[in-house]
N, C-alpha and C. Protein backbone atom coordinates (compact mmCIF):
# COMPACT_ATOMS: atom_id res chain seq x y z
N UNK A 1 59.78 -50.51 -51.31
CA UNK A 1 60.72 -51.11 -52.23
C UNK A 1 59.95 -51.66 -53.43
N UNK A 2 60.39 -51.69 -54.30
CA UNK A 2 59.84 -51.78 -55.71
C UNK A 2 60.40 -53.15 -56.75
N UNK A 3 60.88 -54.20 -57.05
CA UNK A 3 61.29 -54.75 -57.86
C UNK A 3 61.10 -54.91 -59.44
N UNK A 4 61.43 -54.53 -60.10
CA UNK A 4 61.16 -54.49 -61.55
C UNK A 4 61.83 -55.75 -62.38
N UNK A 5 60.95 -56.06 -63.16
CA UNK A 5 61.10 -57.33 -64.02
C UNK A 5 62.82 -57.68 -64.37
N UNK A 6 63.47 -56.66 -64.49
CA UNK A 6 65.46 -56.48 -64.74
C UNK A 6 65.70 -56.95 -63.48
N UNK A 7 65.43 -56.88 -62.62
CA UNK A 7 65.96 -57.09 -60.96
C UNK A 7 66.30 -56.23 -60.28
N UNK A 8 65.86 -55.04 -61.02
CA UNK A 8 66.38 -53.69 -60.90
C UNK A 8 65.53 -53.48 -59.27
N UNK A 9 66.41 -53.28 -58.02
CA UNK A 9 66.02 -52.61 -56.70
C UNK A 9 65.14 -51.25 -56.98
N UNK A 10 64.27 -50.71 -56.67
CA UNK A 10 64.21 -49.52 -56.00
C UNK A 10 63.86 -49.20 -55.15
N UNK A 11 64.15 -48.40 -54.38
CA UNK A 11 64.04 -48.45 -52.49
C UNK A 11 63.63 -46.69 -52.77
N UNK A 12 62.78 -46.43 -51.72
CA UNK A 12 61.65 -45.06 -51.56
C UNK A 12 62.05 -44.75 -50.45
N UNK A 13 62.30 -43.42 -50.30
CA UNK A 13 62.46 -42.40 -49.18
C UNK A 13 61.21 -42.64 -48.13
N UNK A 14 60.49 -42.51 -48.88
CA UNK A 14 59.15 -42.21 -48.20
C UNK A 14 57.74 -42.48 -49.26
N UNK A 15 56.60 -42.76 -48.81
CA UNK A 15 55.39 -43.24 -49.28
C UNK A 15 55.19 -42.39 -50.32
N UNK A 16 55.74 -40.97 -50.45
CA UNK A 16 55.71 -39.58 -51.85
C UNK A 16 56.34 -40.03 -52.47
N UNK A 17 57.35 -40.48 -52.52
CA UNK A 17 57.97 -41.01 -53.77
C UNK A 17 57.85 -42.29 -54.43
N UNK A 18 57.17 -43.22 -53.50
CA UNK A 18 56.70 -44.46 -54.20
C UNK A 18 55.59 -44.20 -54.94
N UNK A 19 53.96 -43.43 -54.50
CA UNK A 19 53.54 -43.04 -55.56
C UNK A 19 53.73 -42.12 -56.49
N UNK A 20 54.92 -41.18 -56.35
CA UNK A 20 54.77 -40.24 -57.83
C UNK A 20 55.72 -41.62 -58.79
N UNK A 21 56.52 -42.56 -58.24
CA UNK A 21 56.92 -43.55 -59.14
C UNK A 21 56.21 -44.28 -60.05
N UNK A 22 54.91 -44.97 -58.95
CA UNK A 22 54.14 -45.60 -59.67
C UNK A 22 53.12 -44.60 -60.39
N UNK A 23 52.85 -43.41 -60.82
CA UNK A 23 51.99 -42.73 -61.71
C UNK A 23 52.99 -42.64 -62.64
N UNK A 24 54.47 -42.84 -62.63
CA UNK A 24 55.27 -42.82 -63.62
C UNK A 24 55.73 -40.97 -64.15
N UNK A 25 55.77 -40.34 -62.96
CA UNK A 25 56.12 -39.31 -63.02
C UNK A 25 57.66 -39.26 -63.09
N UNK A 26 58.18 -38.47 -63.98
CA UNK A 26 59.80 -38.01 -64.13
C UNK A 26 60.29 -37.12 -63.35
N UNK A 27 61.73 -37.35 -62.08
CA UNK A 27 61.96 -37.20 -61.04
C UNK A 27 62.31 -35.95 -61.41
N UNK A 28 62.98 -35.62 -62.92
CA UNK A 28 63.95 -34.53 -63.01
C UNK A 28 62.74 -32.91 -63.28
N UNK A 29 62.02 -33.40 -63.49
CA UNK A 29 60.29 -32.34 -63.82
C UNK A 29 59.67 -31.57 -62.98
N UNK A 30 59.39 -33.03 -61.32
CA UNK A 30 58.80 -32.87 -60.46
C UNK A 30 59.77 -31.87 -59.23
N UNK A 31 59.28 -30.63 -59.09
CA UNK A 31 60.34 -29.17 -58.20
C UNK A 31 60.97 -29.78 -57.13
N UNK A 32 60.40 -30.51 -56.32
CA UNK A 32 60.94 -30.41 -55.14
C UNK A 32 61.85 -31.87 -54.69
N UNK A 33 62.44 -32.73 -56.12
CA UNK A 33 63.40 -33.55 -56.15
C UNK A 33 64.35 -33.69 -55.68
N UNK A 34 65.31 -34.06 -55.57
CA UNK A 34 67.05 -33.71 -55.72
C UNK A 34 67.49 -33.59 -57.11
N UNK A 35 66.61 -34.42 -57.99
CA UNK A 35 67.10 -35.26 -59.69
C UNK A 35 66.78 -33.60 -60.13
N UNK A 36 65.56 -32.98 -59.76
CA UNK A 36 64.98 -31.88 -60.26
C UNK A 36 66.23 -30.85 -60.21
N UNK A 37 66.69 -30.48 -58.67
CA UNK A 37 67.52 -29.65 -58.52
C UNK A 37 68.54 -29.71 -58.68
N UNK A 38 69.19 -30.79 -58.94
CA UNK A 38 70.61 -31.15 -59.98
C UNK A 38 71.21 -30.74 -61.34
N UNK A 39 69.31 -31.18 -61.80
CA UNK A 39 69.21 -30.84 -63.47
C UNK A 39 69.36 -29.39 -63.53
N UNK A 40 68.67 -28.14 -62.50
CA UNK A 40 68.54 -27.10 -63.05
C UNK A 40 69.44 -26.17 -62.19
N UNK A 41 70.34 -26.77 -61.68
CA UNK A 41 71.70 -26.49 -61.06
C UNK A 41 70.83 -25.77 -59.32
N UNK A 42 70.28 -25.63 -59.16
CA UNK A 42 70.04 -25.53 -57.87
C UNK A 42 70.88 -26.37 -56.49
N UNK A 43 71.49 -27.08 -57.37
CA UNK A 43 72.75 -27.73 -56.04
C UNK A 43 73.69 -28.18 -56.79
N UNK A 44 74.79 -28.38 -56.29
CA UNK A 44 76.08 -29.02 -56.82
C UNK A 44 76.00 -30.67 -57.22
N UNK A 45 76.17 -30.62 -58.56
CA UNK A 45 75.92 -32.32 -59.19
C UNK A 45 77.23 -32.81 -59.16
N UNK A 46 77.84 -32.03 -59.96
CA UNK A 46 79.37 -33.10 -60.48
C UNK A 46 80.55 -32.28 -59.47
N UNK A 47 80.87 -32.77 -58.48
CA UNK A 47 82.24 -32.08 -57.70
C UNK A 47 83.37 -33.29 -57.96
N UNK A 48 84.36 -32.81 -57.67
CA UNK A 48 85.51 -33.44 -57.55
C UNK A 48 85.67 -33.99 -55.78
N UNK A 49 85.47 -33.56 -55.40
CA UNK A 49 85.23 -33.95 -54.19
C UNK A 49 84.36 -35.12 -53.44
N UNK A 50 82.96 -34.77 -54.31
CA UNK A 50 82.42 -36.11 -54.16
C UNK A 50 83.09 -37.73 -54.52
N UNK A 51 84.38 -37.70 -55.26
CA UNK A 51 84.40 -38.89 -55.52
C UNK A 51 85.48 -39.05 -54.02
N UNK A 52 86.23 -38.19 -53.26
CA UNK A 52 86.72 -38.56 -51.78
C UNK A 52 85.76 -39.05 -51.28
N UNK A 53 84.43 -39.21 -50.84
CA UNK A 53 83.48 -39.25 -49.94
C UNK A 53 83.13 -41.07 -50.62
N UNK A 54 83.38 -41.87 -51.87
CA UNK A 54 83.18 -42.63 -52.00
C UNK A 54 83.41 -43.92 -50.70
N UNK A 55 82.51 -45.05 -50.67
CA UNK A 55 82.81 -45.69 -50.12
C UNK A 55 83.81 -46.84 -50.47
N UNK A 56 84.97 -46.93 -49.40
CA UNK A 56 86.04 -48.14 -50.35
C UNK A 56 85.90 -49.42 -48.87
N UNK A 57 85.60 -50.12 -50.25
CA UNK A 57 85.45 -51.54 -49.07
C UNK A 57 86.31 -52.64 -49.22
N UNK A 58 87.27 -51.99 -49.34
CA UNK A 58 89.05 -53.40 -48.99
C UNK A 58 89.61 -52.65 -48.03
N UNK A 59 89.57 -53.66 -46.68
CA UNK A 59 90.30 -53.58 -45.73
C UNK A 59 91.47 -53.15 -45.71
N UNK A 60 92.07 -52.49 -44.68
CA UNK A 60 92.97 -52.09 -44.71
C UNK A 60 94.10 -52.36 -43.07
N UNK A 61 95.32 -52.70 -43.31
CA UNK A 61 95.75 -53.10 -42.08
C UNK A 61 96.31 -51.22 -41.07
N UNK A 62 95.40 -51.68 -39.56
CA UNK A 62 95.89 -50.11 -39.15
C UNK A 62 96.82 -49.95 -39.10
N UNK A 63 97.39 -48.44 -39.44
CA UNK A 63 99.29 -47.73 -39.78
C UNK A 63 98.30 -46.45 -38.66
N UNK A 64 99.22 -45.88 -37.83
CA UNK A 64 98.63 -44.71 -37.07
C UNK A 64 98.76 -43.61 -37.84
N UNK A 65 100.10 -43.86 -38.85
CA UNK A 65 100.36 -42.04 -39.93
C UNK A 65 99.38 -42.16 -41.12
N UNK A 66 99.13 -43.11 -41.53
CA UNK A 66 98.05 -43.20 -42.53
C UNK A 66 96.80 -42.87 -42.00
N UNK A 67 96.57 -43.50 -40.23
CA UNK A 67 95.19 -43.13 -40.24
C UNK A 67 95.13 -41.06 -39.55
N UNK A 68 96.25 -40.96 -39.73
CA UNK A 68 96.53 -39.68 -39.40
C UNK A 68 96.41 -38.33 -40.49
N UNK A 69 97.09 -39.19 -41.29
CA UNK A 69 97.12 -38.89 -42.72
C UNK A 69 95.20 -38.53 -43.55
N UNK A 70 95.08 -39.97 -43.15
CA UNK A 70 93.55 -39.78 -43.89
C UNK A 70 92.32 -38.76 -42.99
N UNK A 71 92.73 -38.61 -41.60
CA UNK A 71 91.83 -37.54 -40.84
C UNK A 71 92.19 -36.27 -41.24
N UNK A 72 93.94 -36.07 -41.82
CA UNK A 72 93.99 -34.63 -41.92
C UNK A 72 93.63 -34.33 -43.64
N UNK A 73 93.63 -35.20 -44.55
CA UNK A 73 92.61 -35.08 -45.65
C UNK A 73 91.19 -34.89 -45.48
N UNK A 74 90.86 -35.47 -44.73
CA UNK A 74 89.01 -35.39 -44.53
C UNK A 74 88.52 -33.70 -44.18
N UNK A 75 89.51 -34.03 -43.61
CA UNK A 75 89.17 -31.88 -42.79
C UNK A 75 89.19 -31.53 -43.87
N UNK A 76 90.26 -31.06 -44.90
CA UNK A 76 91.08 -30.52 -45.63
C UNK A 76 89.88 -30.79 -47.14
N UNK A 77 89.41 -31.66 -46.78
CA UNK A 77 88.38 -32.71 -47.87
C UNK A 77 86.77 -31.44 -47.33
N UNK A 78 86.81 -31.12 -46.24
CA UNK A 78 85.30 -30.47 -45.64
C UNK A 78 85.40 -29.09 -45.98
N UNK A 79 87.02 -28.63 -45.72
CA UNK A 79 87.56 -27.37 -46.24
C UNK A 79 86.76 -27.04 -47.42
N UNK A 80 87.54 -27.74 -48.67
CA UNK A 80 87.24 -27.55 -50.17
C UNK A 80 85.91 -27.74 -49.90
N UNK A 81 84.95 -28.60 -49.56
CA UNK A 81 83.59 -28.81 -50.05
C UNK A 81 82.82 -27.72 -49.39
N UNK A 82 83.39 -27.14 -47.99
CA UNK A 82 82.28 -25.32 -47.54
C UNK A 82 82.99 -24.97 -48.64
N UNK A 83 83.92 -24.42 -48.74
CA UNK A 83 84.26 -23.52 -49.82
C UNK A 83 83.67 -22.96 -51.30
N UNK A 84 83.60 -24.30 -51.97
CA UNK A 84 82.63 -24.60 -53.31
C UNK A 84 81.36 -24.16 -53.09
N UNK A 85 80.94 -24.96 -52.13
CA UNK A 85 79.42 -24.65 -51.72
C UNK A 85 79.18 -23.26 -51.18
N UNK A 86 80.10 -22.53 -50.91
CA UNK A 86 79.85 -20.70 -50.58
C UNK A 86 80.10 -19.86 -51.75
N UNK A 87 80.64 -20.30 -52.80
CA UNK A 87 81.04 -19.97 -53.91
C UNK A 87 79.74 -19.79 -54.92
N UNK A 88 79.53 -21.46 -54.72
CA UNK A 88 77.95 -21.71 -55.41
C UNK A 88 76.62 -21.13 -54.69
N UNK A 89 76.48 -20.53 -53.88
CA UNK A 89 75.59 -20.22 -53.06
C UNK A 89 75.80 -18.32 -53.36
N UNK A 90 76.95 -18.23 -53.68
CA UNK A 90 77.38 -16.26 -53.83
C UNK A 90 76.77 -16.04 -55.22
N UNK A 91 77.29 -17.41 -56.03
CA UNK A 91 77.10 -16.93 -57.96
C UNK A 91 75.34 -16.60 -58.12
N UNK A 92 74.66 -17.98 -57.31
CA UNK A 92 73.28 -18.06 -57.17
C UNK A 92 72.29 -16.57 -56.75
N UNK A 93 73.10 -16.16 -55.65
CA UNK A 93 73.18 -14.80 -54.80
C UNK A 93 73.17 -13.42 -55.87
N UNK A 94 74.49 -13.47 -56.75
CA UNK A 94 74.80 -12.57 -57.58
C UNK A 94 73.87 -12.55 -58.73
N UNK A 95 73.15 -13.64 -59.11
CA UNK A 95 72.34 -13.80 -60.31
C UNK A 95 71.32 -13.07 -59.70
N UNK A 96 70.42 -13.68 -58.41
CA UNK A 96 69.35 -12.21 -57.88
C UNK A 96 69.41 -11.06 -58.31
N UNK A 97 70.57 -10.82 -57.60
CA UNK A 97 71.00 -9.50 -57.56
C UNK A 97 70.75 -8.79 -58.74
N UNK A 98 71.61 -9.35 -59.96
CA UNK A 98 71.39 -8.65 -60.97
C UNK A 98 70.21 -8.56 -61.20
N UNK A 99 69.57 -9.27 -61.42
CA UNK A 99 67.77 -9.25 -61.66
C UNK A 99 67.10 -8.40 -61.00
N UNK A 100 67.25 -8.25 -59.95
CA UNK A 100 66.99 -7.31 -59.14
C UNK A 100 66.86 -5.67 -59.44
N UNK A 101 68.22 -6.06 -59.93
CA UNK A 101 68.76 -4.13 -60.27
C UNK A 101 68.28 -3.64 -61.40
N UNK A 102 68.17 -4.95 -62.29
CA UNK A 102 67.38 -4.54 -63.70
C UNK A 102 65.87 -4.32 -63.72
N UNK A 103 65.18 -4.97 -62.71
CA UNK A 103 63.90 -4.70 -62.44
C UNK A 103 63.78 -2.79 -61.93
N UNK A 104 64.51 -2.83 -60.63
CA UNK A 104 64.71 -1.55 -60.28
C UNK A 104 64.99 -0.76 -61.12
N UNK A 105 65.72 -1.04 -62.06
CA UNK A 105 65.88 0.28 -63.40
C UNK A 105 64.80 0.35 -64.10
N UNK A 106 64.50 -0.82 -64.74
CA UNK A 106 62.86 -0.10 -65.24
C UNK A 106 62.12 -0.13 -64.97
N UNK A 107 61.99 -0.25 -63.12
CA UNK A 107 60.91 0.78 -62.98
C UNK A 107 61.00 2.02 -62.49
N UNK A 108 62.46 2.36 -62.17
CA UNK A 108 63.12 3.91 -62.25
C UNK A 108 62.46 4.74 -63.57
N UNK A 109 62.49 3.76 -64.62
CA UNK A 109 62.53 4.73 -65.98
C UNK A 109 61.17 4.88 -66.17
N UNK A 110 60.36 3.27 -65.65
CA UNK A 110 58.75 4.00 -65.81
C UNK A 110 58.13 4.90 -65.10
N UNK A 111 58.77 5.14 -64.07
CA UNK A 111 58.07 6.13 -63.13
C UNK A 111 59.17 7.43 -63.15
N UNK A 112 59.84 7.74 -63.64
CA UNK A 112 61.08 8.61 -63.71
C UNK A 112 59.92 10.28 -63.55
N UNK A 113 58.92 10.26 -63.62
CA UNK A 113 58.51 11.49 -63.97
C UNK A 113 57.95 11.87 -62.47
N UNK A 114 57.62 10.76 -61.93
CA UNK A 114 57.55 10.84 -60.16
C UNK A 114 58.54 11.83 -59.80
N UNK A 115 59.54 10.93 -60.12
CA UNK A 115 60.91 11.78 -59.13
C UNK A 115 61.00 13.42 -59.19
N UNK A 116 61.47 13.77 -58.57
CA UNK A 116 61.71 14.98 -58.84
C UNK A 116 63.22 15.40 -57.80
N UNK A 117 63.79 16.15 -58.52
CA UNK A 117 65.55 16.56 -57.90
C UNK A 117 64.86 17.44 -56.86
N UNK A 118 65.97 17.64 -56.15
CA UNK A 118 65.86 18.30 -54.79
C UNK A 118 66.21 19.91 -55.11
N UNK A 119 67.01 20.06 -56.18
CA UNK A 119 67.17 21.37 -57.02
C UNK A 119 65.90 21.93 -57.38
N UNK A 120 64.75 21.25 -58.28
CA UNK A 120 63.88 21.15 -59.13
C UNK A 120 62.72 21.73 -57.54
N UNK A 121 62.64 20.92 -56.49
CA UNK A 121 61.98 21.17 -55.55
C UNK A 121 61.78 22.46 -54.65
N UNK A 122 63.30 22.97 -54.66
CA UNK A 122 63.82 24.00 -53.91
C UNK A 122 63.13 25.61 -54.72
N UNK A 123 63.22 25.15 -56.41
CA UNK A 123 62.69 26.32 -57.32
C UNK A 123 61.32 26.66 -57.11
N UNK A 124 60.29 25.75 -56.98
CA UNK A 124 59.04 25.13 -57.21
C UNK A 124 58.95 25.59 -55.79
N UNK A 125 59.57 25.74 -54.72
CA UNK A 125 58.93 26.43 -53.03
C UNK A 125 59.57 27.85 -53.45
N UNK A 126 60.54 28.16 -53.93
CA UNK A 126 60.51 29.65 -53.94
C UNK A 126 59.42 30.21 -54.76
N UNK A 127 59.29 29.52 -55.51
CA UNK A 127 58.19 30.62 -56.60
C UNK A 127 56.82 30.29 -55.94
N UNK A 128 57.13 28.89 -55.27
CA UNK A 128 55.10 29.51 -54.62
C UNK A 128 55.72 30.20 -53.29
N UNK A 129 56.34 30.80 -53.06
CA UNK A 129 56.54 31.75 -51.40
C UNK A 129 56.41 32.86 -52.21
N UNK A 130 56.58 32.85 -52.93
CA UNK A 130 56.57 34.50 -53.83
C UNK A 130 55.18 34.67 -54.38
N UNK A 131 54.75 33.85 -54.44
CA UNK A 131 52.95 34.13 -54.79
C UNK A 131 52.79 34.32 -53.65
N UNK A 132 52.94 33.73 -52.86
CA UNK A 132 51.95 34.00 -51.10
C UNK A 132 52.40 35.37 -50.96
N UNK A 133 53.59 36.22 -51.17
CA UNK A 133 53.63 36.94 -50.83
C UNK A 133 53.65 38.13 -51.36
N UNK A 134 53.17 37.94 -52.93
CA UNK A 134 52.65 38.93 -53.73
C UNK A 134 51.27 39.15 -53.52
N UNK A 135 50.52 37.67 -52.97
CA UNK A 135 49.32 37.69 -53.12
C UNK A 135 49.47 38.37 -51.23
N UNK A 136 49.65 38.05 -50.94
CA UNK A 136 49.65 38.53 -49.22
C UNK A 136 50.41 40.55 -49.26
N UNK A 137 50.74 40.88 -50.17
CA UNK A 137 51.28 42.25 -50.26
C UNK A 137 49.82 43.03 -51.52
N UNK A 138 49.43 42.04 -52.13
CA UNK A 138 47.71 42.65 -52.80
C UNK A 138 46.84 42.93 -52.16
N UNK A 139 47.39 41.52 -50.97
CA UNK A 139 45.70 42.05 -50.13
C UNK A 139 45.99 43.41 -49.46
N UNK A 140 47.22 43.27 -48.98
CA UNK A 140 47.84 44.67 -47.82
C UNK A 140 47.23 45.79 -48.50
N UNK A 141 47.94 46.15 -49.90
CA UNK A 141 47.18 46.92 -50.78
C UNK A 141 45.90 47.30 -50.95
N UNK A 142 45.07 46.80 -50.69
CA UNK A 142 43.46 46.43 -51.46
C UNK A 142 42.75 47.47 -49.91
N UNK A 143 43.47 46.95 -48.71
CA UNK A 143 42.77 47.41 -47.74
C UNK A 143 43.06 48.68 -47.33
């Protein structure tokens, strides 16, 4: 825990984050953050959902349909939040992908002279069977 001259709290996960604090390193910079992966969308920052999950601290007198009520929101509340989060996890998915395919194309096009069609292949064995066997009907000849 940390106190700063404002009165400002700060409380540390763990002994890694109290010193990259005190070298005065910026959370949103350093990769393997949360602040980091927020900033560069690697996880979901702003949901609508997160503000259900807030904590509310005025009592409340128990009603059984309200507290019935508020369990079948919570589900319904876990629903929407897999949902988003499979959504955000597909777009992330789909961005690969594309990258992917564009890599694969050029290096289709740099090496394009590799390839060869199966047409192109089929010509290229008849005409050497026809040497073997011009050259194999010379020798017949010769002897």
């Amino acid at each position: 825990m940390f106190v700063r001259n404002d009165s400002k709290v700060f409380r540390f996960c763990r002994s890694k984050c109290h010193r990259n604090f005190k070298q005065k390193r910026n959370p949103r910079k350093v990769r393997w953050t949360k602040a980091y992966r927020k900033t560069h969308g690697k996880e979901l920052a702003k949901d609508s959902v997160f503000d259900f999950e807030k904590r509310r601290n005025v009592p409340v007198k128990y009603d059984r349909e309200l507290m019935f009520k508020t369990l079948k929101a919570m589900k319904k509340v876990e629903e929407i939040e897999a949902n988003k989060k499979q959504r955000f996890k597909e777009k992330r998915l789909q961005i690969a992908r594309i990258i992917q395919n564009k890599q694969a194309r050029a290096e289709i096009k740099r090496d394009i002279h590799l390839v060869v069609s199966p047409l192109v292949k089929k010509s290229i064995e008849l005409k050497e069977r026809a040497k073997v066997e011009e050259k194999n009907t010379m020798d017949l000849e010769d002897l």
